[in-house]
C-alpha atoms as a PDB file:
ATOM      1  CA  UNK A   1     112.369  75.021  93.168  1.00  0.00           C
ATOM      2  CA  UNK A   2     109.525  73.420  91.034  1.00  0.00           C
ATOM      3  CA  UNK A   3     109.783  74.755  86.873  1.00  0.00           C
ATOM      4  CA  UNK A   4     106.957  77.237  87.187  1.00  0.00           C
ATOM      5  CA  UNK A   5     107.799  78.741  90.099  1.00  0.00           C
ATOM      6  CA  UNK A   6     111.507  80.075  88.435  1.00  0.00           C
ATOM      7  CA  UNK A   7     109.556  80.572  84.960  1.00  0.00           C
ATOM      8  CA  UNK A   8     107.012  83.133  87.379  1.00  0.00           C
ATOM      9  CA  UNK A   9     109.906  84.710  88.954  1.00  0.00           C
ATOM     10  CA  UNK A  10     112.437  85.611  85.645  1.00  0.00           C
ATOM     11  CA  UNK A  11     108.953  86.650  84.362  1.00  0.00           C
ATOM     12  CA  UNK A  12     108.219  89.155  86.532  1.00  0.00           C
ATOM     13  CA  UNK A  13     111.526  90.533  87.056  1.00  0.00           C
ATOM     14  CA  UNK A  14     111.490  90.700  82.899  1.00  0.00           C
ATOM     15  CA  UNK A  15     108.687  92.912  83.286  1.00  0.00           C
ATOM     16  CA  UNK A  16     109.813  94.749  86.520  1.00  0.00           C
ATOM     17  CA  UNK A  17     113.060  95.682  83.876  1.00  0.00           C
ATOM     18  CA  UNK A  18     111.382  97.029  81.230  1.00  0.00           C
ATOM     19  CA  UNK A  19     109.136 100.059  80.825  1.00  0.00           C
ATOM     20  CA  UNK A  20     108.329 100.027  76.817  1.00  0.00           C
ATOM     21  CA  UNK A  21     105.497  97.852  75.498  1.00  0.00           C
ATOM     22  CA  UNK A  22     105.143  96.602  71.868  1.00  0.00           C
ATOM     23  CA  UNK A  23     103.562  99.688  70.285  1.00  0.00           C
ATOM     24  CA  UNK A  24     106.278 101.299  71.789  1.00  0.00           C
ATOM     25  CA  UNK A  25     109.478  99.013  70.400  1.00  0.00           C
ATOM     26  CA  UNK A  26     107.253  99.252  66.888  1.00  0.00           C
ATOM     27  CA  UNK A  27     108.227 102.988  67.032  1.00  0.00           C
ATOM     28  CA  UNK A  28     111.045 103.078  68.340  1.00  0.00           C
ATOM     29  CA  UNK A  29     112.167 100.149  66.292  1.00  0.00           C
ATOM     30  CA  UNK A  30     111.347 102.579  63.104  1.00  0.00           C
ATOM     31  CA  UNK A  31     113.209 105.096  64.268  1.00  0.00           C
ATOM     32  CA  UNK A  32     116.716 105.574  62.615  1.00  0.00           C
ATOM     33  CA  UNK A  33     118.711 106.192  66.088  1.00  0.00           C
ATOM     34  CA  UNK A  34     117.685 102.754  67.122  1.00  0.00           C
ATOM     35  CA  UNK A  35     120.783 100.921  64.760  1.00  0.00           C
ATOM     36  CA  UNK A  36     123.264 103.822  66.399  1.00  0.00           C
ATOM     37  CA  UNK A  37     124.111 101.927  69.826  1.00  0.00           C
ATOM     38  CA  UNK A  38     123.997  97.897  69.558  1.00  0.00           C
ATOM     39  CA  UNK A  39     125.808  95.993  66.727  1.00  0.00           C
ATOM     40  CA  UNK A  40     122.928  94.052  65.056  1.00  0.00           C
ATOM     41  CA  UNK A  41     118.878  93.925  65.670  1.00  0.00           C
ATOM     42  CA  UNK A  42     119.078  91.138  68.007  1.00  0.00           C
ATOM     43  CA  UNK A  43     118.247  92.917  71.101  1.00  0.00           C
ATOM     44  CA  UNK A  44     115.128  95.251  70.096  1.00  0.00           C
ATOM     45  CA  UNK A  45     113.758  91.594  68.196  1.00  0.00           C
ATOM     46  CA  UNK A  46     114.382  90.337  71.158  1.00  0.00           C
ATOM     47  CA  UNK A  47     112.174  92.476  73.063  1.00  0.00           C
ATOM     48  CA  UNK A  48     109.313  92.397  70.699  1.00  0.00           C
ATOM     49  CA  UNK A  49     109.444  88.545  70.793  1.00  0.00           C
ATOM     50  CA  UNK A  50     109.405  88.623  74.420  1.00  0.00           C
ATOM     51  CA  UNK A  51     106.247  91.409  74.332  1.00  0.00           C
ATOM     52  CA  UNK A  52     103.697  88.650  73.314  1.00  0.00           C
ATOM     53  CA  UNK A  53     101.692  86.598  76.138  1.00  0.00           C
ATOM     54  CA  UNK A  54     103.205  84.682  78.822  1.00  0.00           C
ATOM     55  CA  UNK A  55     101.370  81.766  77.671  1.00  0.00           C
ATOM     56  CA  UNK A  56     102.898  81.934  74.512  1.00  0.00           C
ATOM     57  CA  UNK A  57     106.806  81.730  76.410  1.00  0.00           C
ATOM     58  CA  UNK A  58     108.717  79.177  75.182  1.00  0.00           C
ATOM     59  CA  UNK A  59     112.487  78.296  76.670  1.00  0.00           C
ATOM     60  CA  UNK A  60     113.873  80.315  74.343  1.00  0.00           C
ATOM     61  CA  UNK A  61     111.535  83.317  75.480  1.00  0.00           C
ATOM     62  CA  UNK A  62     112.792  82.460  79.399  1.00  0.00           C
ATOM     63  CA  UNK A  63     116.840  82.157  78.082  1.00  0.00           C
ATOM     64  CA  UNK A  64     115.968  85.362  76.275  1.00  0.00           C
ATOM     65  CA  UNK A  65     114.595  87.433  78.736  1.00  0.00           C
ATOM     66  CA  UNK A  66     117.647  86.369  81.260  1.00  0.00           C
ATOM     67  CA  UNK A  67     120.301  88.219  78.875  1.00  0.00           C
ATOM     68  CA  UNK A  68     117.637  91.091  79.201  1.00  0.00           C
ATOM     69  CA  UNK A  69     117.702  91.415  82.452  1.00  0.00           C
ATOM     70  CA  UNK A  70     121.265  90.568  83.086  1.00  0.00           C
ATOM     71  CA  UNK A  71     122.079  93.550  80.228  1.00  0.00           C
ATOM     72  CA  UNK A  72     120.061  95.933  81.858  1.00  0.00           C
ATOM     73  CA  UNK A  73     120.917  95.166  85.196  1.00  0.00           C
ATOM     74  CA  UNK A  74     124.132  96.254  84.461  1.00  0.00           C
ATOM     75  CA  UNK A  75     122.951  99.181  81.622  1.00  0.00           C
ATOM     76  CA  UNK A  76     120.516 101.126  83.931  1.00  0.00           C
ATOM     77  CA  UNK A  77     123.795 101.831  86.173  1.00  0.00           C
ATOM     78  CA  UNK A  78     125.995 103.650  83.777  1.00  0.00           C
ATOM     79  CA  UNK A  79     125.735 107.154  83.924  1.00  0.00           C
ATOM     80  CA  UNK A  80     126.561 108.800  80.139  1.00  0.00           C
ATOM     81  CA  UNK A  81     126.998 111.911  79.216  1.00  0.00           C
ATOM     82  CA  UNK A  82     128.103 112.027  75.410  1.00  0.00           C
ATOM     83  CA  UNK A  83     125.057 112.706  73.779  1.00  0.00           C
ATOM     84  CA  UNK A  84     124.260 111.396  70.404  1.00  0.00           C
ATOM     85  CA  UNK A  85     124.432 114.344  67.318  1.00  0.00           C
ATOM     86  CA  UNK A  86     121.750 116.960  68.638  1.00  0.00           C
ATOM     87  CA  UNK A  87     119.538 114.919  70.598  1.00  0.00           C
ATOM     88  CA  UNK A  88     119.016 114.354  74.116  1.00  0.00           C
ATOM     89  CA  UNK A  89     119.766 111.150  74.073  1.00  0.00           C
ATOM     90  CA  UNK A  90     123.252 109.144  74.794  1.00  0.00           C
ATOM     91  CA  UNK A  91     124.225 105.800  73.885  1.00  0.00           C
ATOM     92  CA  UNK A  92     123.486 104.157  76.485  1.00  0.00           C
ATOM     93  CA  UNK A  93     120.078 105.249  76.279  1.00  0.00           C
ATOM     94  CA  UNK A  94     119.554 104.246  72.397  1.00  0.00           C
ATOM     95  CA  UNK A  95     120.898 100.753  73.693  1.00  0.00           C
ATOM     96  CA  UNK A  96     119.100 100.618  76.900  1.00  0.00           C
ATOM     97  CA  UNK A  97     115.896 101.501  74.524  1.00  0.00           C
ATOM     98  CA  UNK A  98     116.875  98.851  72.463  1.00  0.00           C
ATOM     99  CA  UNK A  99     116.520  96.395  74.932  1.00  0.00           C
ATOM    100  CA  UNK A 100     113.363  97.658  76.332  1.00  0.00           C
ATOM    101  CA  UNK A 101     113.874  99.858  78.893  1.00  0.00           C
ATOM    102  CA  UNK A 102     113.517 104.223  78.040  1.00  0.00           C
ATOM    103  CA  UNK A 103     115.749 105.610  80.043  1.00  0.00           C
ATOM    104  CA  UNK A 104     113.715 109.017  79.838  1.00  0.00           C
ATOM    105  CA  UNK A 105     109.971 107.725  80.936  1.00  0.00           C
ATOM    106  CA  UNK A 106     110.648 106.840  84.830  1.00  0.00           C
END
């Protein structure tokens, strides 16, 4: 399979994963439950880096967005209960969120 062709396809299947754009991670990246559910900042940087233009992806945008998709893959199937404090939100969503992906907005 030619270069392009696999950059096209983790591509799309980056963006078929997520469902938050960059205004989006801005806000949410402000928002003090974002630090409660992954161990550093890596992931939600990582999603803003990989919200700028295709034509801007390097290899390290491509490696990247394969842990993304591989995380959330696996992510979007656990089913939580144990909500955070008073919120509506569990964990797994604050991570999942943190990757990308608002497990809320379908």
């Amino acid at each position: 399979m030619r270069k392009e062709k696999v950059k096209d396809i983790i591509y799309k299947e980056y963006q078929r994963q997520i469902n938050m754009d960059f205004s989006d991670l801005i806000k949410w990246k402000n928002n003090p439950l974002s630090k409660l559910a992954s161990e550093s900042r890596k992931p939600i940087n990582l999603a803003l880096r990989l919200s700028t233009h295709k034509s801007k992806w390097t290899t390290r945008h491509y490696r990247g967005a394969l842990k993304a998709i591989s995380y959330l893959k696996r992510a979007k199937k656990i089913k939580s209960k144990n909500h955070v404090g008073k919120t509506r939100l569990t964990y797994n969503d604050i991570a999942l969120r943190n990757w990308g992906y608002d497990s809320k907005r379908r």
